[in-house]
N, C-alpha and C. Protein backbone atom coordinates (compact mmCIF):
# COMPACT_ATOMS: atom_id res chain seq x y z
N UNK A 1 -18.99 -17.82 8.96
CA UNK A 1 -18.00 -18.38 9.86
C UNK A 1 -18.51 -18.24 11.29
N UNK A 2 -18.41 -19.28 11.92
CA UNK A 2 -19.00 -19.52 13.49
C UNK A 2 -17.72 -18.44 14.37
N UNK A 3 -18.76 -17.70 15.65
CA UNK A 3 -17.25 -17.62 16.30
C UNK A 3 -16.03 -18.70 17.10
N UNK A 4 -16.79 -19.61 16.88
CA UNK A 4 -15.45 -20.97 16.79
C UNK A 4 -14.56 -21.47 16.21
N UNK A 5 -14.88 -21.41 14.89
CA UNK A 5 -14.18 -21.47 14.24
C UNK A 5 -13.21 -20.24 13.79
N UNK A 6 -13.45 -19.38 13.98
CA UNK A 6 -12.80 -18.09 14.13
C UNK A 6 -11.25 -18.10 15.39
N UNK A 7 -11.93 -18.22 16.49
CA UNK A 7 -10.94 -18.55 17.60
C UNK A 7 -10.01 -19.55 16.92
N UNK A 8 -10.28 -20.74 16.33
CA UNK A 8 -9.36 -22.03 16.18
C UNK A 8 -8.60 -21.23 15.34
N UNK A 9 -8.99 -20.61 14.47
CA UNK A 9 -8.03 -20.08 13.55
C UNK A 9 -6.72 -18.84 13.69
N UNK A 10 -7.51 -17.89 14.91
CA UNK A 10 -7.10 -17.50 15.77
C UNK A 10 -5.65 -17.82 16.81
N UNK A 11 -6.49 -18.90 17.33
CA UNK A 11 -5.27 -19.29 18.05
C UNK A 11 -4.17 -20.34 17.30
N UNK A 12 -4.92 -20.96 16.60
CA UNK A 12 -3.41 -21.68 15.54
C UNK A 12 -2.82 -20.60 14.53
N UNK A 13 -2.80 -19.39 14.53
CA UNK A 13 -2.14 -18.14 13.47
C UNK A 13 -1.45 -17.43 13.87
N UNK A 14 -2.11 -16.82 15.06
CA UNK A 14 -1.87 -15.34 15.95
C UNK A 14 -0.40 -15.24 16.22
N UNK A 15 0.22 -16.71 16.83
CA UNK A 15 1.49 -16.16 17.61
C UNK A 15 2.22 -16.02 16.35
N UNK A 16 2.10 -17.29 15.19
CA UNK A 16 3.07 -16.98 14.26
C UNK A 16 3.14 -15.83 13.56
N UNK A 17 2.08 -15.51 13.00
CA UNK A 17 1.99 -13.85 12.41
C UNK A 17 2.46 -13.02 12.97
N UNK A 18 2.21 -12.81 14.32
CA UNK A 18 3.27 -11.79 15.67
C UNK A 18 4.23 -11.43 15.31
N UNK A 19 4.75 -13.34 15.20
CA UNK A 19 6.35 -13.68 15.03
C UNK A 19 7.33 -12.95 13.69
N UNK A 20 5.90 -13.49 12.75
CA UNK A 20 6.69 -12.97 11.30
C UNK A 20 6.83 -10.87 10.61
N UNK A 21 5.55 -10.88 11.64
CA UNK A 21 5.88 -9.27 11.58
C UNK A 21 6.19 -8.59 12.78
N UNK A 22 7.02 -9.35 12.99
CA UNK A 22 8.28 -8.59 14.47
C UNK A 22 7.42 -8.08 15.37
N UNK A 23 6.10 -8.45 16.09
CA UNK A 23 5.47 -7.44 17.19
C UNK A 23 5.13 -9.22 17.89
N UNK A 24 6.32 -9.98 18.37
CA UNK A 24 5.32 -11.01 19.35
C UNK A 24 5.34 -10.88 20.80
N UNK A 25 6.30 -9.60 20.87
CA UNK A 25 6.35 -8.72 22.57
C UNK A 25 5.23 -8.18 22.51
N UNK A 26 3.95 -8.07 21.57
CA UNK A 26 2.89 -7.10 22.17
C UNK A 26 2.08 -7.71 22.46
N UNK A 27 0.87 -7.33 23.41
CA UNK A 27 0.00 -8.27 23.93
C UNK A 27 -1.29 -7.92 22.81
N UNK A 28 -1.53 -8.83 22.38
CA UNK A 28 -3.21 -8.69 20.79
C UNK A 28 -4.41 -9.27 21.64
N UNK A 29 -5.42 -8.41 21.76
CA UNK A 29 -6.40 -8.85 22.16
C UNK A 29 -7.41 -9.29 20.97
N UNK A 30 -8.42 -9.97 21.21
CA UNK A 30 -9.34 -10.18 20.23
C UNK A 30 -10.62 -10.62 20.40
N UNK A 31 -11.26 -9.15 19.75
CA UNK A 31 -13.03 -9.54 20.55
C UNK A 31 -13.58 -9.87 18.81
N UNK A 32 -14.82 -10.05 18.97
CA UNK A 32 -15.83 -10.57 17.97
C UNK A 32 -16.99 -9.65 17.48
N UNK A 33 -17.50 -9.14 16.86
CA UNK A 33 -18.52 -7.82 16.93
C UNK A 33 -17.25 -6.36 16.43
N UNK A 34 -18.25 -5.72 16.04
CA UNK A 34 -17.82 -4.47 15.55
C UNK A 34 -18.51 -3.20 16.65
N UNK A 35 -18.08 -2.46 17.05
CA UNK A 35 -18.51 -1.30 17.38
C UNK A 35 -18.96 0.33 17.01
N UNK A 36 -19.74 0.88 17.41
CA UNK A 36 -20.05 1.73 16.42
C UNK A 36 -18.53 2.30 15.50
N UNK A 37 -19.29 2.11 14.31
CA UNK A 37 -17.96 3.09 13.36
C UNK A 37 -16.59 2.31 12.81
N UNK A 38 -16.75 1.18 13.45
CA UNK A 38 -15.98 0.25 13.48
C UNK A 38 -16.07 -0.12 12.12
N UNK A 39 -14.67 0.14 11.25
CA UNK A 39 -14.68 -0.53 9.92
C UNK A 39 -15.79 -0.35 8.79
N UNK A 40 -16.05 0.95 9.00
CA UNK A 40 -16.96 1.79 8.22
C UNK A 40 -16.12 2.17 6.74
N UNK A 41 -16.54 1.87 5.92
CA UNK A 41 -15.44 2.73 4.68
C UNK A 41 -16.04 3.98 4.40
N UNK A 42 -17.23 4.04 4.99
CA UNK A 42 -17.79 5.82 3.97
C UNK A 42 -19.10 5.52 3.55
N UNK A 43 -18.88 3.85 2.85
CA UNK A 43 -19.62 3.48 1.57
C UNK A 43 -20.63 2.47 1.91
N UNK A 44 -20.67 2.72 3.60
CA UNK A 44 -21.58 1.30 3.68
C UNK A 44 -21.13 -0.02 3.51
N UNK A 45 -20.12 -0.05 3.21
CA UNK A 45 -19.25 -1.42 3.38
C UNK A 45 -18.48 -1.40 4.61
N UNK A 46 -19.16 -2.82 5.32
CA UNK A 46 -18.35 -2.89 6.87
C UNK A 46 -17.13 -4.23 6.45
N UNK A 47 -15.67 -3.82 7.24
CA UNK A 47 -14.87 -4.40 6.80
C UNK A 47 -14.73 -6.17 7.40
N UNK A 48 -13.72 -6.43 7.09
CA UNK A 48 -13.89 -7.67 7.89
C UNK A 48 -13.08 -7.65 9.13
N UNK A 49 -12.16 -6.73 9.31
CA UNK A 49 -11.63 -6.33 11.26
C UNK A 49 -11.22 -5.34 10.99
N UNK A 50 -10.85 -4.65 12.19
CA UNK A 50 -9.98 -3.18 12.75
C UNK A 50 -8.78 -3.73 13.38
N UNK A 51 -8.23 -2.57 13.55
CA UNK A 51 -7.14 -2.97 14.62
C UNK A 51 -6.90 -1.72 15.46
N UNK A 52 -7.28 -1.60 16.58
CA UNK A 52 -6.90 -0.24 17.51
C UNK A 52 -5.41 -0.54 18.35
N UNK A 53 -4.20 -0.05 17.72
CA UNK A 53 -3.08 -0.32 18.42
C UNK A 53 -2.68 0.98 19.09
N UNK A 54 -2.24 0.73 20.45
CA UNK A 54 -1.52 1.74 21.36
C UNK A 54 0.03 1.28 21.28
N UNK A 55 0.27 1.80 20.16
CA UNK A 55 2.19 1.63 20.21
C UNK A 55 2.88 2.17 21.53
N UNK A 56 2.55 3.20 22.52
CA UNK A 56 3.30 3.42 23.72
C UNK A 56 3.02 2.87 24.62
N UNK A 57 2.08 1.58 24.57
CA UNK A 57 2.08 0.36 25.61
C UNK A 57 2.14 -0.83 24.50
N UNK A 58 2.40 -0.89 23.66
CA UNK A 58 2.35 -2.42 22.70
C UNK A 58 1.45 -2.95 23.03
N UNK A 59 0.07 -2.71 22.92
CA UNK A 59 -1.05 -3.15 22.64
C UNK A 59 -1.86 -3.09 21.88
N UNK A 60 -2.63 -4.00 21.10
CA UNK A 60 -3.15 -3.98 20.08
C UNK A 60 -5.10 -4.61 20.71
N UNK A 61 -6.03 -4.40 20.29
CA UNK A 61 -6.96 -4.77 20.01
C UNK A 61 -7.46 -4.85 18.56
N UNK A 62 -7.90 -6.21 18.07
CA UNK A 62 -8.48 -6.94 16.68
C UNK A 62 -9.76 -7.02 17.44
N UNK A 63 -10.48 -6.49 16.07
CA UNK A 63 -12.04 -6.52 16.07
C UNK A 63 -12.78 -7.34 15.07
N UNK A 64 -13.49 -8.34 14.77
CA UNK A 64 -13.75 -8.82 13.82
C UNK A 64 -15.09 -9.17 13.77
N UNK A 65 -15.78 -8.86 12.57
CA UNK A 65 -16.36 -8.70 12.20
C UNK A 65 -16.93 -10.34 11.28
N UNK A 66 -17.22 -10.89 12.19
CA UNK A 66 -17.90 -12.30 11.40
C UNK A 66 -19.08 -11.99 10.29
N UNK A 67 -19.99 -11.29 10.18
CA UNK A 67 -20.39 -11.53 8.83
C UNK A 67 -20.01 -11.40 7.93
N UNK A 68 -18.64 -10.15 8.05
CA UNK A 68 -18.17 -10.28 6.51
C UNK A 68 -17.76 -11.65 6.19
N UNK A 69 -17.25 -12.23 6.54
CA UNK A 69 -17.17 -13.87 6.09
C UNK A 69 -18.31 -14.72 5.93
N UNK A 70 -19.48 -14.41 5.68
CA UNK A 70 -20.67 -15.13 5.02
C UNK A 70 -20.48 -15.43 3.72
N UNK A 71 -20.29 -16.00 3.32
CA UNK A 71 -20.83 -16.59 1.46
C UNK A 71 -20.04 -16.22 0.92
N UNK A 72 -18.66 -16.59 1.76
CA UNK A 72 -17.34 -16.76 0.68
C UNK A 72 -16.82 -18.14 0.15
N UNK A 73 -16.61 -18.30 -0.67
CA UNK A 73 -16.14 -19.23 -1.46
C UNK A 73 -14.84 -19.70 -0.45
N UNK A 74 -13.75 -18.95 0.21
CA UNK A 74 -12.61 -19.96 0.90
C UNK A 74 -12.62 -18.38 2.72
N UNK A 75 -13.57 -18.75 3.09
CA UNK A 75 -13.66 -17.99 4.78
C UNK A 75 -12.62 -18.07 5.15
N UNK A 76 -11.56 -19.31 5.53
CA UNK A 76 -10.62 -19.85 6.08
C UNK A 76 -9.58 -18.69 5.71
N UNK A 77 -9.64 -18.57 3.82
CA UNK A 77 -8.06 -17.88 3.74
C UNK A 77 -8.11 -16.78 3.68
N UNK A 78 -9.71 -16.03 3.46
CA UNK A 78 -10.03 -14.31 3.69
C UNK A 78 -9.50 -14.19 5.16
N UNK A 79 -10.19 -15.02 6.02
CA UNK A 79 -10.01 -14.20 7.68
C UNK A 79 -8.33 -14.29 8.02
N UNK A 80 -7.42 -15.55 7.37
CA UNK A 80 -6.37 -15.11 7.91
C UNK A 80 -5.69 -14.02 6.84
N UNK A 81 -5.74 -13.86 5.90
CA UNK A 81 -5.38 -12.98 4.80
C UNK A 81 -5.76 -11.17 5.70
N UNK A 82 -7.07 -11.32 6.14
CA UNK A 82 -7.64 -9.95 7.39
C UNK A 82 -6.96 -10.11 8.33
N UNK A 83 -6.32 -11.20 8.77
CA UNK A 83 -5.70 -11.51 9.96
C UNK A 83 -4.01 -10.54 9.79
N UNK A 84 -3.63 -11.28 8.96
CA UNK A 84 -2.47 -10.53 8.64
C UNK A 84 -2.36 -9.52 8.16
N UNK A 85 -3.28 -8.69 7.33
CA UNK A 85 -3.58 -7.01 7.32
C UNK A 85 -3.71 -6.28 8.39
N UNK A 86 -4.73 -6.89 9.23
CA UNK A 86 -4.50 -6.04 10.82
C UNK A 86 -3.06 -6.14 11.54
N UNK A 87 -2.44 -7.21 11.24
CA UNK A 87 -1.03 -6.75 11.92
C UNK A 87 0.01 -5.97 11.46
N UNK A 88 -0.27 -5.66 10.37
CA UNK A 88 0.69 -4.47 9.53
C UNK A 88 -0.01 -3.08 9.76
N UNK A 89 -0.98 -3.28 10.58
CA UNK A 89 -1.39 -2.17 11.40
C UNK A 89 -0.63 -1.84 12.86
N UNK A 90 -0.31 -2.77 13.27
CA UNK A 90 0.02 -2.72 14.18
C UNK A 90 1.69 -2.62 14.34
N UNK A 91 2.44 -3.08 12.96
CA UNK A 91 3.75 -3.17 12.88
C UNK A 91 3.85 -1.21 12.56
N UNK A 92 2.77 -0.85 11.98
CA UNK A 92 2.78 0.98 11.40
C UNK A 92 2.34 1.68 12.41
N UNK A 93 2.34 1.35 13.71
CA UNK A 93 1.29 1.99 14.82
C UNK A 93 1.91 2.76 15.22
N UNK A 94 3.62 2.82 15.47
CA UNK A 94 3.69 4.63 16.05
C UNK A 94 3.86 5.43 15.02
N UNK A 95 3.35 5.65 13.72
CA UNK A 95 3.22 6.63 13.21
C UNK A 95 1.19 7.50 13.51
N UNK A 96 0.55 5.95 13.93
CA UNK A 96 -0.61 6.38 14.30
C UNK A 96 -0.55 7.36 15.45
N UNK A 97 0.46 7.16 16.42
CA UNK A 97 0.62 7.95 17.56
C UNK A 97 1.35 8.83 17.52
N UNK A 98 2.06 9.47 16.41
CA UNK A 98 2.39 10.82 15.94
C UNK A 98 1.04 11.53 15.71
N UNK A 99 0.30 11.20 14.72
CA UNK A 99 -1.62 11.48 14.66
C UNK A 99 -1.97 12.47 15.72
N UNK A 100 -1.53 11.12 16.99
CA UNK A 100 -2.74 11.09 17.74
C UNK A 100 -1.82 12.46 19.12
N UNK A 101 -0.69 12.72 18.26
CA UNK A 101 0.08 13.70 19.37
C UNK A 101 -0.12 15.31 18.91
N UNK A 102 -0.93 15.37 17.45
CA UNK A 102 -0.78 16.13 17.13
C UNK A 102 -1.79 16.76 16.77
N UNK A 103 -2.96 16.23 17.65
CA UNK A 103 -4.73 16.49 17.18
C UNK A 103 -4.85 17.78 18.02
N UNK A 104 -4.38 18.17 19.52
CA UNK A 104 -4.91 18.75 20.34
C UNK A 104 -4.49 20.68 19.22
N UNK A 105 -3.26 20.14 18.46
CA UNK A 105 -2.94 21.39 17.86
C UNK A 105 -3.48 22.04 16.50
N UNK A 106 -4.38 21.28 15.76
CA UNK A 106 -4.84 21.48 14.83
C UNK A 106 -6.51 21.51 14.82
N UNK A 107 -7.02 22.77 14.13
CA UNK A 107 -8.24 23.19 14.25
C UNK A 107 -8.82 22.02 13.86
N UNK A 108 -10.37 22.11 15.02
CA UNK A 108 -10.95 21.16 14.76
C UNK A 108 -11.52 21.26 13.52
N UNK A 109 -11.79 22.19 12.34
CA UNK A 109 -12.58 22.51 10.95
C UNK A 109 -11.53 20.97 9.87
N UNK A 110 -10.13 21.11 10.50
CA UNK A 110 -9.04 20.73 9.88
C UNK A 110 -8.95 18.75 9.99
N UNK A 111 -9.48 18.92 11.00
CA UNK A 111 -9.06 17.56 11.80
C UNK A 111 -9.82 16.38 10.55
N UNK A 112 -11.55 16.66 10.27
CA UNK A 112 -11.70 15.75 9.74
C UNK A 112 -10.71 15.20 8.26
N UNK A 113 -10.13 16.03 7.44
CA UNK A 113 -9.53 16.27 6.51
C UNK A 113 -8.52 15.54 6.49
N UNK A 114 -7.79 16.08 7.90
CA UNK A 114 -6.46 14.93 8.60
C UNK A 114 -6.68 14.11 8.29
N UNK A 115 -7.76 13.42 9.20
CA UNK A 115 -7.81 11.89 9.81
C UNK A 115 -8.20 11.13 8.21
N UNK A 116 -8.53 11.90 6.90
CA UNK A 116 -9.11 11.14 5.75
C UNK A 116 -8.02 11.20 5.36
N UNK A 117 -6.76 12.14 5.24
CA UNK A 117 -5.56 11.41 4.41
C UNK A 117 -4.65 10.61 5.41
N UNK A 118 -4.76 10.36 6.84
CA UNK A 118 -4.15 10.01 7.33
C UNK A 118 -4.73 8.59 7.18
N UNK A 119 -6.05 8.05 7.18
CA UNK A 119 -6.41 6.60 7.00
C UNK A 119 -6.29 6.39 5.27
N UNK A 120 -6.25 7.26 4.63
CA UNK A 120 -6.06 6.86 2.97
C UNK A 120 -4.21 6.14 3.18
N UNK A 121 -3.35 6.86 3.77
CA UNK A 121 -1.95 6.93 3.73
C UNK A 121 -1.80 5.47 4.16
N UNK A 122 -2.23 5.34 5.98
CA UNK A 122 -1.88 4.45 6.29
C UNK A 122 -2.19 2.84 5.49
N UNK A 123 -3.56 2.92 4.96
CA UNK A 123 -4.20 1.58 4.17
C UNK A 123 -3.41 1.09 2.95
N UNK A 124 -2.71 2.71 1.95
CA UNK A 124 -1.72 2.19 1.38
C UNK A 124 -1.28 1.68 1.76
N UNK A 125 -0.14 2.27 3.04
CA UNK A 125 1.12 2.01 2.85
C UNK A 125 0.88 -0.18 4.08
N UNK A 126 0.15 0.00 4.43
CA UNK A 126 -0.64 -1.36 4.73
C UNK A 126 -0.63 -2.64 3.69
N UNK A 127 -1.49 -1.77 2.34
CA UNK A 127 -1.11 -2.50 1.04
C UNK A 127 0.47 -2.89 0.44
N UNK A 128 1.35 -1.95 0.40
CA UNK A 128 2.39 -1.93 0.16
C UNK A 128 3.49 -3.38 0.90
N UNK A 129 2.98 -3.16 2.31
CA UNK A 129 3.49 -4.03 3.10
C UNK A 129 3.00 -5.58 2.68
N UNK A 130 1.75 -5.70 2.17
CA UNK A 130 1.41 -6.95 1.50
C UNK A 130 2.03 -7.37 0.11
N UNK A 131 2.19 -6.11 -0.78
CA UNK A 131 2.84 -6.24 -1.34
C UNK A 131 4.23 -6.87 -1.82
N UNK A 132 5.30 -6.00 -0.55
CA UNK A 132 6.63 -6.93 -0.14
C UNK A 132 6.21 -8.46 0.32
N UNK A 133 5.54 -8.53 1.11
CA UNK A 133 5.22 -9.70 2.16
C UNK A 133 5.28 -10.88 0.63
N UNK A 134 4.28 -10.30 -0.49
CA UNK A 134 4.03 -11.12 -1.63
C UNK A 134 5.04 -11.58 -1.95
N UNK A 135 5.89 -10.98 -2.37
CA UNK A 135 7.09 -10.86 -3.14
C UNK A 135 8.16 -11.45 -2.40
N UNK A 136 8.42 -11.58 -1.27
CA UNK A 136 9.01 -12.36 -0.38
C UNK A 136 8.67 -14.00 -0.47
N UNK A 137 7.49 -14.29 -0.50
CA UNK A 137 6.93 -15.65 -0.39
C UNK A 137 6.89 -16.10 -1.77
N UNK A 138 6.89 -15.69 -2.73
CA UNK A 138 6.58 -16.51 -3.99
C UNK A 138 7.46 -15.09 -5.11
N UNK A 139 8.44 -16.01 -4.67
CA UNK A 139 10.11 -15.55 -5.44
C UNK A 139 9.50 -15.64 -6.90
N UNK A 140 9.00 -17.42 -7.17
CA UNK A 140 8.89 -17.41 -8.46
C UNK A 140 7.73 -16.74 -9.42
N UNK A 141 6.92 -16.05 -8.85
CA UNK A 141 6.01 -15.21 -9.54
C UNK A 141 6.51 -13.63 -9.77
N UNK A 142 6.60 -13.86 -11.36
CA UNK A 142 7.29 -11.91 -11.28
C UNK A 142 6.29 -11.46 -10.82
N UNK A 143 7.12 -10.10 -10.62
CA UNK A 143 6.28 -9.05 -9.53
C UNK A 143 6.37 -8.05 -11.32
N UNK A 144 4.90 -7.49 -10.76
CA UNK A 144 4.42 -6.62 -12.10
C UNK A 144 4.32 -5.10 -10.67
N UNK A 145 5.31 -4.12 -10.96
CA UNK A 145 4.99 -3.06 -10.30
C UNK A 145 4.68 -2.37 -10.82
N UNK A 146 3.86 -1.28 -11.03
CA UNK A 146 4.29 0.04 -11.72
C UNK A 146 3.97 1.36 -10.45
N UNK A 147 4.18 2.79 -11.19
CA UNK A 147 4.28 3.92 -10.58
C UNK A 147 3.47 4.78 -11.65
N UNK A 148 2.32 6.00 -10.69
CA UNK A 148 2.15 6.74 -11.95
C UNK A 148 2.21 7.81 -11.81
N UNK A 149 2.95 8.68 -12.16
CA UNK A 149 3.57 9.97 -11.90
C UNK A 149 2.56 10.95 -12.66
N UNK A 150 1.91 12.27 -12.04
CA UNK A 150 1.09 12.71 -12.37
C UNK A 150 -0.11 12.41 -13.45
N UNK A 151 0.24 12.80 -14.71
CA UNK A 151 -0.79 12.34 -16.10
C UNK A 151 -0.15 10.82 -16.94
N UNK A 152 1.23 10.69 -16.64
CA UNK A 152 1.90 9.93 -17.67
C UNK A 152 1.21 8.59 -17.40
N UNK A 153 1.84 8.10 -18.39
CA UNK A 153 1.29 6.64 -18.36
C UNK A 153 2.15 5.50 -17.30
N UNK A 154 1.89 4.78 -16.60
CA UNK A 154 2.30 3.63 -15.96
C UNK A 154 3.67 3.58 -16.40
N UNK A 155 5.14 3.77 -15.61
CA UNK A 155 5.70 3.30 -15.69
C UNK A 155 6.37 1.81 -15.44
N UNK A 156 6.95 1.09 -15.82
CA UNK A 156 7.41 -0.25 -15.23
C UNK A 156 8.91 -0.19 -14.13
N UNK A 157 8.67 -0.51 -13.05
CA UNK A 157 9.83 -0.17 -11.77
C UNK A 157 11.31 -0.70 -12.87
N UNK A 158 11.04 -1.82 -13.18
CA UNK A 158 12.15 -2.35 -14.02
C UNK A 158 12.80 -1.54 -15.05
N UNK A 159 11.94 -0.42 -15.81
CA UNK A 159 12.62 0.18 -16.39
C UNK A 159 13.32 1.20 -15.53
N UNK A 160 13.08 1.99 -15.24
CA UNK A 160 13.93 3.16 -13.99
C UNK A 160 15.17 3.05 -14.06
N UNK A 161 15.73 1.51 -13.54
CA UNK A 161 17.25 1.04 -13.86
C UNK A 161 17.74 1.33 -15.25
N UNK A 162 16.72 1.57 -16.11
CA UNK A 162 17.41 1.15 -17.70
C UNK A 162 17.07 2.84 -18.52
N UNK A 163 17.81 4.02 -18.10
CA UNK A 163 17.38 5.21 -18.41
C UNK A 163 16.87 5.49 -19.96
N UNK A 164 17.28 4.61 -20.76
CA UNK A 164 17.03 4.30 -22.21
C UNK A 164 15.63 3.61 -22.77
N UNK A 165 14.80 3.76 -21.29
CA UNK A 165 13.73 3.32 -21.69
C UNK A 165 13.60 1.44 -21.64
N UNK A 166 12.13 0.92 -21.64
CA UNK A 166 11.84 -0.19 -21.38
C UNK A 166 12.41 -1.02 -22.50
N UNK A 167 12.71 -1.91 -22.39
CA UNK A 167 13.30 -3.68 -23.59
C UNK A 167 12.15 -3.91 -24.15
């Protein structure tokens, strides 16, 4: 994907997505390139954007990462599909700034440990939000949930309601 075509997509998406996840009072910046560390998973896989949001000024910076969109089969619906993951970053951002209020008090031995369940937590609960988002837009596709509670096997959400066990 060119960074032109990136922008077009950009600017025909951005405000509506804002719109649909309640942040179109914040100002979103958006650069091109990754920076060190930027969208690192661990694993050597660089992502396809970040999002660095300052919830106590409603600002957000999107980082994106154009090669991950090389030699995809549909570029167009990955980058806005990344598009709209980074803003459910930004709709979860003052819990990032609880994080970030509470680093100066915890040993630094501790901190890296933090910051790995604190980015495991947030990416769920990121997922989760796509999840609803799914389930909102396409009524007519059942939703297959489950839960897995320590060793047991997969429960089905649908049963829960039905204490007698699944139909």
């Amino acid at each position: 994907m060119t960074e032109e075509r990136a922008a077009e997509l950009v600017n025909s998406n951005l405000m509506r997505l804002a719109e649909l996840h309640g942040v179109p009072h914040w100002r979103i910046s958006i650069r091109f390139g990754l920076e060190d560390g930027d969208a690192d998973q661990g694993n050597g896989f660089l992502g396809t954007m970040t999002c660095d949001a300052r919830e106590e000024r409603e600002r957000a910076c999107i980082r994106i990462n154009l090669d991950a969109f090389k030699d995809q089969d549909d570029p167009d619906q990955l980058f806005l599909e990344a598009l709209s993951h980074e803003m459910k970053h930004i709709v979860i951002a003052p819990f990032e700034a609880f994080t970030k209020a509470i680093e100066p008090f915890i040993p630094k031995e501790a901190w890296d440990s933090i910051c790995a369940v604190r980015t495991s937590a947030v990416e769920r609960c990121v997922r989760n939000l796509e999840r609803f988002e799914f389930c909102l837009t396409h009524r007519d596709v059942p939703a297959v949930a489950t839960t897995e509670v320590a060793n047991s096997p997969p429960v089905e959400v649908n049963s829960l309601a039905n204490p007698g066990g699944p139909k």
